[in-house]
Protein backbone atom coordinates (compact mmCIF):
# COMPACT_ATOMS: atom_id res chain seq x y z
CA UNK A 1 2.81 -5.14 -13.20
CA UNK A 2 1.89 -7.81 -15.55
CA UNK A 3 -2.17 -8.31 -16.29
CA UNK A 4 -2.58 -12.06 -14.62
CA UNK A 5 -6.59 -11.30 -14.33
CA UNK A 6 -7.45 -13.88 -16.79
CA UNK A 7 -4.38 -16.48 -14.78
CA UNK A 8 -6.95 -18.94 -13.02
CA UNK A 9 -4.00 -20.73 -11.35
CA UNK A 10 -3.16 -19.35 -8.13
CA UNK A 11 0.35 -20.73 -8.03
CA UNK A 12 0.60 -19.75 -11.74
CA UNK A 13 -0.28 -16.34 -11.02
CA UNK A 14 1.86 -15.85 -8.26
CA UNK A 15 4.79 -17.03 -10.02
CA UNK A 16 4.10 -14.56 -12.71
CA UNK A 17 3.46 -11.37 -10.45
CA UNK A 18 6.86 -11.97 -8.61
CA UNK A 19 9.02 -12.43 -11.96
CA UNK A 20 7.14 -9.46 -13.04
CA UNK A 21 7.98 -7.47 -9.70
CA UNK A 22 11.78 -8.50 -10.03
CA UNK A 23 11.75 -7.17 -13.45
CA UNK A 24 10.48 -4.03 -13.03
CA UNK A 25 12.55 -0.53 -11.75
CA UNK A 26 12.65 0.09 -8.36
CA UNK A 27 10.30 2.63 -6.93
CA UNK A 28 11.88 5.94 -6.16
CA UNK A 29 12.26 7.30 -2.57
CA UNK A 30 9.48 8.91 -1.00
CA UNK A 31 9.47 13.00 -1.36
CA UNK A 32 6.92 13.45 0.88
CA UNK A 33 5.95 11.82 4.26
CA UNK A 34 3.47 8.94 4.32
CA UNK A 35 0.08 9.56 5.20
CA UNK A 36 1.31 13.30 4.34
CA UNK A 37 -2.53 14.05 3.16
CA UNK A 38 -3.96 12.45 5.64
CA UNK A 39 -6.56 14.41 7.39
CA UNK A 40 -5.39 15.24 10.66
CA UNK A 41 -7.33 14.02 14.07
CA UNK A 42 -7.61 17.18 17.31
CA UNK A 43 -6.51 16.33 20.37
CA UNK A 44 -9.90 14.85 22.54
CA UNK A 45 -10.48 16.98 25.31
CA UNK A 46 -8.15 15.48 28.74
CA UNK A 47 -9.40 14.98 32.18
CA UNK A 48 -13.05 14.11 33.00
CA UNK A 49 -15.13 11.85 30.90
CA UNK A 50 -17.24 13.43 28.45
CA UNK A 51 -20.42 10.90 29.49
C-alpha cells in the first residue's frame, strides 16, 4: 500500500489508500484455515458450577 503517513488530509488520504488498493494484485486464496495458529481453548468442565 502506498506510504500516506505524512497525508494530513483525511479525505486526501483516503482517496489515496483506495486508488492504491484498486491498483494493487489481488491477494491469493487462503492455504490454510483462519485463526489456523490460534491457540486452542479446552472444553470447561459441564454440569455444576465451579463456585
Amino acid at each position: 500500500m502506498a506510504d500516506t503517513t505524512n497525508i494530513k488530509d483525511k479525505a486526501e488520504r483516503k482517496k489515496l489508500k483506495r486508488a492504491a488498493r484498486k491498483k494493487a494484485a489481488p491477494k491469493a486464496k487462503r492455504t490454510t484455515p483462519r485463526g489456523s495458529l490460534k491457540k486452542k481453548v479446552k472444553k470447561m468442565a459441564r454440569g455444576q458450577s465451579k463456585r
